[in-house]
C-alpha atoms as a PDB file:
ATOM      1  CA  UNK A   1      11.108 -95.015  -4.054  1.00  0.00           C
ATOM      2  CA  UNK A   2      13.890 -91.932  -3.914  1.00  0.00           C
ATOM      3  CA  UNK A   3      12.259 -88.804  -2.039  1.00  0.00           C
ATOM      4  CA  UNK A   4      12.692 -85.521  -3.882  1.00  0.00           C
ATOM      5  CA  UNK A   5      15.210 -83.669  -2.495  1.00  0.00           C
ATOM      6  CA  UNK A   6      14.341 -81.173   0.096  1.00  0.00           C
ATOM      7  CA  UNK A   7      13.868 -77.299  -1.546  1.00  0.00           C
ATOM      8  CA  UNK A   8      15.822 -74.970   0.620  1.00  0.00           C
ATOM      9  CA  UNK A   9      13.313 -72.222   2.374  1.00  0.00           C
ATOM     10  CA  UNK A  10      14.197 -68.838   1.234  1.00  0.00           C
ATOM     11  CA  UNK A  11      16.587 -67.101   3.336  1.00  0.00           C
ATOM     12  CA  UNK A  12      15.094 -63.833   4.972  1.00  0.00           C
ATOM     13  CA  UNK A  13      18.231 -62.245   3.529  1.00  0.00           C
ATOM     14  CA  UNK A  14      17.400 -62.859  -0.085  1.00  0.00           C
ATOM     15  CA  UNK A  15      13.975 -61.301  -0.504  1.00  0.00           C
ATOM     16  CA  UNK A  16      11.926 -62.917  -3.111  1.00  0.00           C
ATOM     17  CA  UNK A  17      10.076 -59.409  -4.115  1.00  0.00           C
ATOM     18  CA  UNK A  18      11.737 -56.459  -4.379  1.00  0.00           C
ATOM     19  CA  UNK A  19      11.202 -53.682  -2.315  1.00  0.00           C
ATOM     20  CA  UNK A  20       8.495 -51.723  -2.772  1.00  0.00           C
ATOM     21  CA  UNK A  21       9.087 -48.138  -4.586  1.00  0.00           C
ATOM     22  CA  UNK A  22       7.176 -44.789  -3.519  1.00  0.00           C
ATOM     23  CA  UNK A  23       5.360 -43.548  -6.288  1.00  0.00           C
ATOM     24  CA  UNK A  24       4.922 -40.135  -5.221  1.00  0.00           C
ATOM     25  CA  UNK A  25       7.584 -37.671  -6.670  1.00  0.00           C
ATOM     26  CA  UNK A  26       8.074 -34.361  -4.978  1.00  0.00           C
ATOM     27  CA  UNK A  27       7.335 -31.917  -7.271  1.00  0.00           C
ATOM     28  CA  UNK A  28       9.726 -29.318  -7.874  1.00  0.00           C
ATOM     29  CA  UNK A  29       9.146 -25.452  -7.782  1.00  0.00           C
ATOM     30  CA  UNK A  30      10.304 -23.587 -10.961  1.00  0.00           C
ATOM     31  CA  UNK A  31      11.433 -20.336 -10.451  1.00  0.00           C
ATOM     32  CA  UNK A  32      10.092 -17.902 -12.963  1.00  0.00           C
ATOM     33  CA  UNK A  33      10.807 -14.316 -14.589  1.00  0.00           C
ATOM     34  CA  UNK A  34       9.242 -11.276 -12.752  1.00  0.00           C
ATOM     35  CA  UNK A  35      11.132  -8.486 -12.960  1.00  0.00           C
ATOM     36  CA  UNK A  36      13.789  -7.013 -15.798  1.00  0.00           C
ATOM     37  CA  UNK A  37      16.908  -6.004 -14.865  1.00  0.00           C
ATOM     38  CA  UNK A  38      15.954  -2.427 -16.303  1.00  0.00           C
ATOM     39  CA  UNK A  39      12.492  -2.480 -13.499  1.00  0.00           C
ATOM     40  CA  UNK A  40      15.118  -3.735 -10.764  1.00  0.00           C
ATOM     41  CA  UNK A  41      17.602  -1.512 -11.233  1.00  0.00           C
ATOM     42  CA  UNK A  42      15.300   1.752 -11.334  1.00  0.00           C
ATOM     43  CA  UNK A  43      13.502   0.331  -8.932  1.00  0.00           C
ATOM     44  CA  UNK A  44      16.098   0.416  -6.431  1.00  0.00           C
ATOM     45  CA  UNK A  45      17.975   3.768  -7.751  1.00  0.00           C
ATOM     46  CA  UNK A  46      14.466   5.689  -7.129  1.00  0.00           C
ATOM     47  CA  UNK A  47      14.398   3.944  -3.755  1.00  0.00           C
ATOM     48  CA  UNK A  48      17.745   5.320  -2.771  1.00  0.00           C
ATOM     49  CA  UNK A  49      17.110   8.776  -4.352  1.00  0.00           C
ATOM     50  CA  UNK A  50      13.222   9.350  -2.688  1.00  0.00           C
ATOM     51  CA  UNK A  51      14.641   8.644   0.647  1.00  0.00           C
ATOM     52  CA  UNK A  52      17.431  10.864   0.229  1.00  0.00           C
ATOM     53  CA  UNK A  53      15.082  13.319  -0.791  1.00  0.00           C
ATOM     54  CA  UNK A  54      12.869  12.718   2.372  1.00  0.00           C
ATOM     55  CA  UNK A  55      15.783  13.341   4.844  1.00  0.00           C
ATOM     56  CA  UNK A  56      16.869  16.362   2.943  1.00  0.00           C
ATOM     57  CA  UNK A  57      13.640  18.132   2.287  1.00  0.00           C
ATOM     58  CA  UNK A  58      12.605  17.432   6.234  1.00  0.00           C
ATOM     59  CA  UNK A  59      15.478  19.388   6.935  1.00  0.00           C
ATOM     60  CA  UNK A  60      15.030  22.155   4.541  1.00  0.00           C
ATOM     61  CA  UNK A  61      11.241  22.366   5.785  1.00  0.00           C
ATOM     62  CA  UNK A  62      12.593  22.647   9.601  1.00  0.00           C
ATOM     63  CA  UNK A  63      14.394  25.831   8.689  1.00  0.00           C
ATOM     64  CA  UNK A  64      10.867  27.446   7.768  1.00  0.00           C
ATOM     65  CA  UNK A  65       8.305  25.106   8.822  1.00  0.00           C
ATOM     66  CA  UNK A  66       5.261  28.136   7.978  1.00  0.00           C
ATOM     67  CA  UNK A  67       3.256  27.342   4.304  1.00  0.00           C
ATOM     68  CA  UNK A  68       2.212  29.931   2.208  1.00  0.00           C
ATOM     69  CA  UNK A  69       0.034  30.531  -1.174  1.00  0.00           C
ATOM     70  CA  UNK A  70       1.061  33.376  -3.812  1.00  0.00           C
ATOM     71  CA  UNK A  71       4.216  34.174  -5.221  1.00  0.00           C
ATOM     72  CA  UNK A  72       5.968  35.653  -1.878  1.00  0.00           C
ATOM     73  CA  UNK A  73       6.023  34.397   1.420  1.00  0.00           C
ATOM     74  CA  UNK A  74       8.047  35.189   4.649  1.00  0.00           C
ATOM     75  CA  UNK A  75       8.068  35.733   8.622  1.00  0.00           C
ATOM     76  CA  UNK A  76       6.156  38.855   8.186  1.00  0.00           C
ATOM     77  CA  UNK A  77       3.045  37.533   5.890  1.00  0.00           C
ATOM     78  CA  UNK A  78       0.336  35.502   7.534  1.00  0.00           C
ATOM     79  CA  UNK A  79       0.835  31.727   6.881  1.00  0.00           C
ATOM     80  CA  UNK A  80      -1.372  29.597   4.828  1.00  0.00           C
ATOM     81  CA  UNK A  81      -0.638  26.841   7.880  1.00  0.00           C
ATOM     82  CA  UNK A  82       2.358  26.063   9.609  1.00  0.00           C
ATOM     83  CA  UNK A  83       3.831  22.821  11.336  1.00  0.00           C
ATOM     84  CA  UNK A  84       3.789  22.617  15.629  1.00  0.00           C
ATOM     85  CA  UNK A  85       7.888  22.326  15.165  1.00  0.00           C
ATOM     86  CA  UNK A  86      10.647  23.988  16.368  1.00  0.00           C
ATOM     87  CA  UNK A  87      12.772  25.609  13.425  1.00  0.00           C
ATOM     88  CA  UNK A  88      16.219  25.793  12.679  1.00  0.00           C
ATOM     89  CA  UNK A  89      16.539  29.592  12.289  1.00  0.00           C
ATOM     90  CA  UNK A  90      15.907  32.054  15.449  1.00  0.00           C
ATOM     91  CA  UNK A  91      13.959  34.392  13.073  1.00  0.00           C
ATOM     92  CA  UNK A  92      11.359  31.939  12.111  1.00  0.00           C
ATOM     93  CA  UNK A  93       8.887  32.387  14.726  1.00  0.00           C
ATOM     94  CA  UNK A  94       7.257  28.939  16.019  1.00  0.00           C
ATOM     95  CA  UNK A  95       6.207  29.343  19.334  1.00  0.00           C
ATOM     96  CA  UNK A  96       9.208  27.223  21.311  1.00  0.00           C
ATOM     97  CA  UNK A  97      12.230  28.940  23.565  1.00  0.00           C
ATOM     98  CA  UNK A  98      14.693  26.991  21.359  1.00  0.00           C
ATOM     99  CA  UNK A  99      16.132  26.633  17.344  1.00  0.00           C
ATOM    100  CA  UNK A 100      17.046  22.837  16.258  1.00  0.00           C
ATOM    101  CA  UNK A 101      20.455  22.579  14.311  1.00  0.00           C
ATOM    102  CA  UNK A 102      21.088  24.444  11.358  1.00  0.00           C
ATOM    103  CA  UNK A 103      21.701  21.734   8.892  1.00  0.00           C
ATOM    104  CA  UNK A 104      20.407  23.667   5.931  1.00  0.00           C
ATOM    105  CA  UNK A 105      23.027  23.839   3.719  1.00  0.00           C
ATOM    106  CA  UNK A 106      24.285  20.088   3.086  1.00  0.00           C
ATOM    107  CA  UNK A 107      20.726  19.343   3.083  1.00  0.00           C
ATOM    108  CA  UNK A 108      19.933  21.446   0.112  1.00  0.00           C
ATOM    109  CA  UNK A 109      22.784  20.110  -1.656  1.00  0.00           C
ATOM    110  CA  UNK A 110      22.000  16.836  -1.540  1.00  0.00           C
ATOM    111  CA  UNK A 111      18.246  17.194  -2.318  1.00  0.00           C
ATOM    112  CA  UNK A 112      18.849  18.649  -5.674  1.00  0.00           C
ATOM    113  CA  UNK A 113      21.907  16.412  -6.486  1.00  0.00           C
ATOM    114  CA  UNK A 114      19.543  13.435  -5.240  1.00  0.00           C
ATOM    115  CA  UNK A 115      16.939  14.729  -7.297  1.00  0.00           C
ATOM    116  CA  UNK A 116      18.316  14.938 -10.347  1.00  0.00           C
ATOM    117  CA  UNK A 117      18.943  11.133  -9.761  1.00  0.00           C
ATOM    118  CA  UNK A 118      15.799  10.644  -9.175  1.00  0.00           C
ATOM    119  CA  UNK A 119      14.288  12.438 -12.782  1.00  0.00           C
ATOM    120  CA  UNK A 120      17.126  10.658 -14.833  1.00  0.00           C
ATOM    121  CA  UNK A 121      16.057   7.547 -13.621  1.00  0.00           C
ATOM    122  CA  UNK A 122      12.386   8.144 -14.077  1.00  0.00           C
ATOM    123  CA  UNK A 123      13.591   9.116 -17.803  1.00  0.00           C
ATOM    124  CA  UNK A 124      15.510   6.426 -18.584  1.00  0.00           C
ATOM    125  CA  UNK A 125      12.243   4.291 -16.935  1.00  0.00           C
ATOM    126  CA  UNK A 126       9.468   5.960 -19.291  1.00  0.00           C
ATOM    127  CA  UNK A 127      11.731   5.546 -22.257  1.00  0.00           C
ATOM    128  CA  UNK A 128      12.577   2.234 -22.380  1.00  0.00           C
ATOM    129  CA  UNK A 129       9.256   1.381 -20.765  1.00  0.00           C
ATOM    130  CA  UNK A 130       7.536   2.961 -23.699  1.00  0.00           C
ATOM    131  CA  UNK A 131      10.171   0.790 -26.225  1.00  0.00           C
ATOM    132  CA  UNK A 132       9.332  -2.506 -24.427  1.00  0.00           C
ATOM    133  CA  UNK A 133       6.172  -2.796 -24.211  1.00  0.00           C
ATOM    134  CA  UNK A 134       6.440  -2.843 -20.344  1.00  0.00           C
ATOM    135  CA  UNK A 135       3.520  -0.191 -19.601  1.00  0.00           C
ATOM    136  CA  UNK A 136       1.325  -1.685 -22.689  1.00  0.00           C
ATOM    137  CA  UNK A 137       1.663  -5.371 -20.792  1.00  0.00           C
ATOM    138  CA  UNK A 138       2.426  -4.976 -17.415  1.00  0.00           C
ATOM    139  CA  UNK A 139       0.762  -1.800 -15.999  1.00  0.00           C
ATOM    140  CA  UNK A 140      -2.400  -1.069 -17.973  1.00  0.00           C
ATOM    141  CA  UNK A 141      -5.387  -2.685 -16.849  1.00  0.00           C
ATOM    142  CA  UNK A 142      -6.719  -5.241 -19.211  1.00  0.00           C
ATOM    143  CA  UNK A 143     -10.503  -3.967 -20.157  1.00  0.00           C
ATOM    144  CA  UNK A 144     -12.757  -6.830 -18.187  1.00  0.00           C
ATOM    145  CA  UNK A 145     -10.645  -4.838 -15.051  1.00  0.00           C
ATOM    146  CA  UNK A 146     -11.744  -1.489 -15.843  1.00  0.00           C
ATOM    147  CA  UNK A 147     -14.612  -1.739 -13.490  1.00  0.00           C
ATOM    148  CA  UNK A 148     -16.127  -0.771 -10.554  1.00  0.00           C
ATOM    149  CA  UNK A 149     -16.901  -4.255  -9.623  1.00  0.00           C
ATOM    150  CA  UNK A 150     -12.837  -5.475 -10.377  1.00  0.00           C
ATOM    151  CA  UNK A 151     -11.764  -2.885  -8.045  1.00  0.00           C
ATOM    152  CA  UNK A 152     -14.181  -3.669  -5.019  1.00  0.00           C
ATOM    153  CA  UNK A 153     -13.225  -7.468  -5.577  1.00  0.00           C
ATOM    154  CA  UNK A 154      -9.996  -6.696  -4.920  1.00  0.00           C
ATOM    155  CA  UNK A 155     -10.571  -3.910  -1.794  1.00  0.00           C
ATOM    156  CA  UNK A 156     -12.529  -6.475   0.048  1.00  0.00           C
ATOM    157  CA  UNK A 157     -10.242  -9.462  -0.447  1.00  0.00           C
ATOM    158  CA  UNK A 158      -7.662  -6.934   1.057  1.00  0.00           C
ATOM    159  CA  UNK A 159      -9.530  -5.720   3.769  1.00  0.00           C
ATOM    160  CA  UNK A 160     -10.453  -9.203   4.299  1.00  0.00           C
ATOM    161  CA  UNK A 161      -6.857  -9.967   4.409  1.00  0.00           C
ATOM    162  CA  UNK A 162      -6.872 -12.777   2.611  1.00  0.00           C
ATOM    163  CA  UNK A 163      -3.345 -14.016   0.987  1.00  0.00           C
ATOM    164  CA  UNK A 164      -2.976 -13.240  -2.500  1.00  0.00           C
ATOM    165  CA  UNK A 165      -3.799 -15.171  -5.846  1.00  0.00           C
ATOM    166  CA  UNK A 166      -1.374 -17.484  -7.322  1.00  0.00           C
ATOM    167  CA  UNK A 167      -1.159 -14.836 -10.160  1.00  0.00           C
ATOM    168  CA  UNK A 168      -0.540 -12.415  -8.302  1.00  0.00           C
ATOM    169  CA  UNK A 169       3.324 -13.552  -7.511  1.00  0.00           C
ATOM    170  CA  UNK A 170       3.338 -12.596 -11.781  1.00  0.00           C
ATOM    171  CA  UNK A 171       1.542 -10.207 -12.355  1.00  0.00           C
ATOM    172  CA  UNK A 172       0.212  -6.938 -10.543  1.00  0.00           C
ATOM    173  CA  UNK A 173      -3.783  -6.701  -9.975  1.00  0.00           C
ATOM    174  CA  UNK A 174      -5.880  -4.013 -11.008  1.00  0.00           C
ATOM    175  CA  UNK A 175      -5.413  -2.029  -7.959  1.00  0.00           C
ATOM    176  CA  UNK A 176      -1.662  -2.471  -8.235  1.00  0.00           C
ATOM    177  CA  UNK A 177      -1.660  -0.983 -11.949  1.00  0.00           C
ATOM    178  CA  UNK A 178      -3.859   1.762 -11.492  1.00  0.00           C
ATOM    179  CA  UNK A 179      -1.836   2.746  -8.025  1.00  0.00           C
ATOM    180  CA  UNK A 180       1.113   2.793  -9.699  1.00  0.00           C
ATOM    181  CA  UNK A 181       0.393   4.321 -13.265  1.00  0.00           C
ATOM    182  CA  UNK A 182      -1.249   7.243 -10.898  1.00  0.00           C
ATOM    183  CA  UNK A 183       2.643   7.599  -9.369  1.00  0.00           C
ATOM    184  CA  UNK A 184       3.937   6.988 -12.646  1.00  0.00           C
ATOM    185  CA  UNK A 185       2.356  10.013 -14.421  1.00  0.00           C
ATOM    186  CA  UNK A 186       0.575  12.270 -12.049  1.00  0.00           C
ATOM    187  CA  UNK A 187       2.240  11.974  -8.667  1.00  0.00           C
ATOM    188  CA  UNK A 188       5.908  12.084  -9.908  1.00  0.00           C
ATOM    189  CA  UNK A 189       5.595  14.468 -12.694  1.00  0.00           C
ATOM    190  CA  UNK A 190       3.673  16.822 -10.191  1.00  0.00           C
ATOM    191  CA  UNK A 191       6.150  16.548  -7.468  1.00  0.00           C
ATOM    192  CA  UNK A 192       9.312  16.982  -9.716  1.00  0.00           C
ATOM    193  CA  UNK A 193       7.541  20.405 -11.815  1.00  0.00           C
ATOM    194  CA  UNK A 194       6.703  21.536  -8.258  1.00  0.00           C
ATOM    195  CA  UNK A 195       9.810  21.219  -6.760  1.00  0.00           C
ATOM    196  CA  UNK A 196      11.615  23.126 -10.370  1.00  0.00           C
ATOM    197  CA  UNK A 197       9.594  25.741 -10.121  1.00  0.00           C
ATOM    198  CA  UNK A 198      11.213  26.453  -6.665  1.00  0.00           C
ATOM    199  CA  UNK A 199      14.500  27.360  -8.351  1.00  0.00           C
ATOM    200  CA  UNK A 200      14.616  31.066  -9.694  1.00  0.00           C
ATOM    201  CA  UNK A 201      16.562  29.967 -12.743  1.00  0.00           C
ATOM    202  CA  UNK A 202      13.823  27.603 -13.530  1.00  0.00           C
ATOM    203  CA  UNK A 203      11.239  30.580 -12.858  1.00  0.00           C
ATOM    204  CA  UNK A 204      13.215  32.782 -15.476  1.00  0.00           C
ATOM    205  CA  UNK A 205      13.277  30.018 -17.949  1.00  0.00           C
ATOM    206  CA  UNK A 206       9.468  28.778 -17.712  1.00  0.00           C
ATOM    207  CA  UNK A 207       7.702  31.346 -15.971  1.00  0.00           C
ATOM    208  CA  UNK A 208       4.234  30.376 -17.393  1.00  0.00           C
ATOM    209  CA  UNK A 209       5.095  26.771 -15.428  1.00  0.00           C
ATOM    210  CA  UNK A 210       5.215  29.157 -11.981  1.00  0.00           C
ATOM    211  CA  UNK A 211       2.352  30.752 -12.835  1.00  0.00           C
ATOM    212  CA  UNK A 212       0.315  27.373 -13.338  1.00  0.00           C
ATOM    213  CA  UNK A 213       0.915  26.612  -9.997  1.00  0.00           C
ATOM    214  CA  UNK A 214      -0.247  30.108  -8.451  1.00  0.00           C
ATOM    215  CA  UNK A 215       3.108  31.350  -8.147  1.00  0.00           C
ATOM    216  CA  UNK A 216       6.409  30.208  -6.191  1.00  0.00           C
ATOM    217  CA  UNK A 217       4.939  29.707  -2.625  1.00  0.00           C
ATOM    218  CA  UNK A 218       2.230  28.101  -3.610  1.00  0.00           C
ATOM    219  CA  UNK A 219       4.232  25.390  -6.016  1.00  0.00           C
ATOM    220  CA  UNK A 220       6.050  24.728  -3.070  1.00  0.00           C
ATOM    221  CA  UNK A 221       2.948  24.191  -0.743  1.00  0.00           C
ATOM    222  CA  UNK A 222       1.974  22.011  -3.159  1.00  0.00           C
ATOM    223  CA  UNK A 223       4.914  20.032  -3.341  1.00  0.00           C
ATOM    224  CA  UNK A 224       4.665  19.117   0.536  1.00  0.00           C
ATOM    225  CA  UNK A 225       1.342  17.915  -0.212  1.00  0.00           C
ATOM    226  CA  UNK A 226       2.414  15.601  -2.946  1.00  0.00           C
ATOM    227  CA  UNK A 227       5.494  14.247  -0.902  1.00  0.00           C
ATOM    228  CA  UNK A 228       2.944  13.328   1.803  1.00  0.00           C
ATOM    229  CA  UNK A 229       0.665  11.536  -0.876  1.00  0.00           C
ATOM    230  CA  UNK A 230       3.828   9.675  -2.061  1.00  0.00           C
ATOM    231  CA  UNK A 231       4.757   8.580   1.300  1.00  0.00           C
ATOM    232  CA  UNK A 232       1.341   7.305   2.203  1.00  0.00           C
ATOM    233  CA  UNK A 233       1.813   5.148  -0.950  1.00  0.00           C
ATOM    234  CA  UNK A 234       5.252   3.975   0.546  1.00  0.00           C
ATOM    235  CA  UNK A 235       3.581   2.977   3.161  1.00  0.00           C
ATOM    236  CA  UNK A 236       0.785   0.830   1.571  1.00  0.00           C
ATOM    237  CA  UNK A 237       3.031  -0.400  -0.345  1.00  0.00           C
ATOM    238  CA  UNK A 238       5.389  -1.796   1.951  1.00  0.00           C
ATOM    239  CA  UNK A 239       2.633  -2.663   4.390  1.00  0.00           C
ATOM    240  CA  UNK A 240       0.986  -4.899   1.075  1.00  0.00           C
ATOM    241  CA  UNK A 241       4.489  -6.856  -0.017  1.00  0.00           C
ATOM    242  CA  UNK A 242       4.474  -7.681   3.849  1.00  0.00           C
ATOM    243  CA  UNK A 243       0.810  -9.051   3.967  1.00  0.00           C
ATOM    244  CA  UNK A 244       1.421 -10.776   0.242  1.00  0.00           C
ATOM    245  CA  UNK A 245       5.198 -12.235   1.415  1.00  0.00           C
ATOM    246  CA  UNK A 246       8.007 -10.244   2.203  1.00  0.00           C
ATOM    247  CA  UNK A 247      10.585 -12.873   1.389  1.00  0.00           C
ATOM    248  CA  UNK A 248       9.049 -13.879  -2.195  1.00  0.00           C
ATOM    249  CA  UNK A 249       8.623 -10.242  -3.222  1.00  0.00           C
ATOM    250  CA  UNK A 250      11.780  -9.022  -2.172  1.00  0.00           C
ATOM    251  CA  UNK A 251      13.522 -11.818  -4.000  1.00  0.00           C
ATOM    252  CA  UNK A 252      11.556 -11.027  -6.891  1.00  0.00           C
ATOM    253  CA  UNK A 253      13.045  -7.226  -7.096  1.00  0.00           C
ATOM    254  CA  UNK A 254      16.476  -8.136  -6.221  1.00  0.00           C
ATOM    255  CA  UNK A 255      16.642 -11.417  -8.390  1.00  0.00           C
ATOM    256  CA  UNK A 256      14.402 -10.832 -11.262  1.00  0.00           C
ATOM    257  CA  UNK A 257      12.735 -14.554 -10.374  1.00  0.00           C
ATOM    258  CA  UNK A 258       9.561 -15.212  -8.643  1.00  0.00           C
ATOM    259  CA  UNK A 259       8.657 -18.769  -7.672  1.00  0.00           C
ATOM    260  CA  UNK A 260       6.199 -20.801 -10.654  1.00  0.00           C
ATOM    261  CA  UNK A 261       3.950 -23.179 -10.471  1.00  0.00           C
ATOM    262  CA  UNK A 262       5.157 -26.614  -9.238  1.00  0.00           C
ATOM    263  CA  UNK A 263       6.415 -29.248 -11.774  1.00  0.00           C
ATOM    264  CA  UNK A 264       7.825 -32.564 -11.779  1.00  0.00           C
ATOM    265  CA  UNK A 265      11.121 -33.499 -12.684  1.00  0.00           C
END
C-alpha cells in the first residue's frame, strides 16, 4: 500500500489567520463655529481702545487726584473724596513733599482719540448686532433662565469651581448674558455720556445731558466710578476664561472655532 504523502507543517512565516485588527477608532474632534469675524474683530479693537483709555485716564486723574460733586470743582472747594496719591501738578495739594511727572498732555490726547475708537466700534457692534440676530440668539437669556434658581445654579457651580459644561465652549450661560448685556447697555453707554459731558463743547451742545448727571464734576465723579465697575468685570472675566480654559477660549476669539463634540471619521 502507497503512504499519502507527507503535508508540509505550516511555516511560522506564512500565518494561516490574519492578523488581528483593532476595532477601536480614535475619534476625531471637530472644530466648530464660535465666534464671527464681526464679534472677533470688535472684540479685540475695544480691547486695545479700553486699555488705552485706562493708561490715559490714570494719568489725567494723577494731575488732580481730588473728586468733586456740582458743576465746579477746584483746589480751593472741599473735595467730595480724594485718592492717597501724589499728583502731577505742585498746586494740587495731596499731602506728599513731591509732584510725579507731568504727562498730562499726550495723555489727554490719546484718551479722546482712543475713545472715539472705542464708541465707533461699539456702533458698528450694536448695529450689525441688531441686523444679525446676534443679541436676539446669543446674549438674551432664553425664558426657563430668567430665574432666581438658573442664576444660583450657576454661582455655586462657580464658587464650587467646578469646570464648565460641554455647552458652555458654545454658548454663554445665563450669568455670562446677563453680565455682559449689563456692559453692553448700561455700563458702556454710562461711561461714554459721562466722559462727553466732560468736554465744554459737548456741555454747550446738550446741556440738559450735564444737568442729568448733577452737573460737570459730578459726571466726571461718576465716570471714575463706572471705569472701576468695568475693570472689576475685566477682571472676572479674565479670571473665568482662565478657570473655564485659557487656551480653548482664546482660540475661540482669535480663530472664530471652538472645539465640537467628538466624531468618527
Amino acid at each position: 500500500m502507497r503512504s499519502s504523502p507527507a503535508i508540509p507543517a505550516p511555516s511560522a512565516s506564512i500565518p494561516c489567520y490574519p492578523a488581528p485588527v483593532s476595532a477601536t477608532v480614535t475619534p476625531l474632534k471637530v472644530a466648530t463655529p464660535r465666534h464671527t469675524a464681526l464679534v472677533r474683530v470688535t472684540h479685540w479693537l475695544t480691547v486695545i481702545s479700553f486699555f488705552a483709555l485706562l493708561i490715559t485716564g490714570a494719568e489725567i486723574v494723577i494731575s488732580h487726584p481730588r473728586f468733586y460733586w456740582g458743576e465746579t470743582g477746584n483746589v480751593n472747594m472741599q473735595p467730595l473724596f480724594s485718592l492717597h496719591i501724589p499728583s502731577s501738578r505742585d498746586t494740587v495739594p495731596t499731602g506728599y513733599g513731591y509732584v510725579m511727572p507731568d504727562q498730562n498732555g499726550w495723555s489727554r490726547a490719546l484718551h479722546f482719540q482712543a475713545a472715539w475708537v472705542a464708541v465707533l466700534t461699539g456702533l458698528v457692534y450694536f448695529i450689525a448686532s441688531l441686523a444679525n440676530g446676534h443679541f436676539r440668539k446669543n446674549l438674551v437669556p432664553a425664558p426657563p433662565d430668567r430665574s432666581w434658581p438658573a442664576f444660583r445654579t450657576i454661582i455655586a457651580r462657580y464658587l464650587r469651581r467646578k469646570p464648565p459644561n460641554a455647552s458652555e465652549a458654545h454658548s454663554y450661560n445665563v450669568l455670562q448674558r446677563t453680565s455682559y448685556l449689563a456692559v453692553i447697555f448700561i455700563l458702556f453707554p454710562l461711561v461714554i455720556l459721562t466722559g462727553l459731558a466732560l468736554s465744554p463743547a459737548f456741555n454747550a451742545a446738550f446741556p440738559f445731558v450735564v444737568d442729568a448727571f448733577g452737573g460737570r464734576q459730578s459726571a466726571r465723579t461718576l465716570h471714575f466710578f463706572i471705569t472701576i465697575f468695568l475693570v472689576l468685570f475685566l477682571v472676572v472675566h479674565v479670571t473665568m476664561i482662565f478657570l473655564a480654559g485659557f487656551i480653548p477660549r482664546m482660540r475661540a476669539m482669535i480663530t472664530g472655532r471652538a472645539p465640537g463634540p467628538s466624531e468618527r471619521p
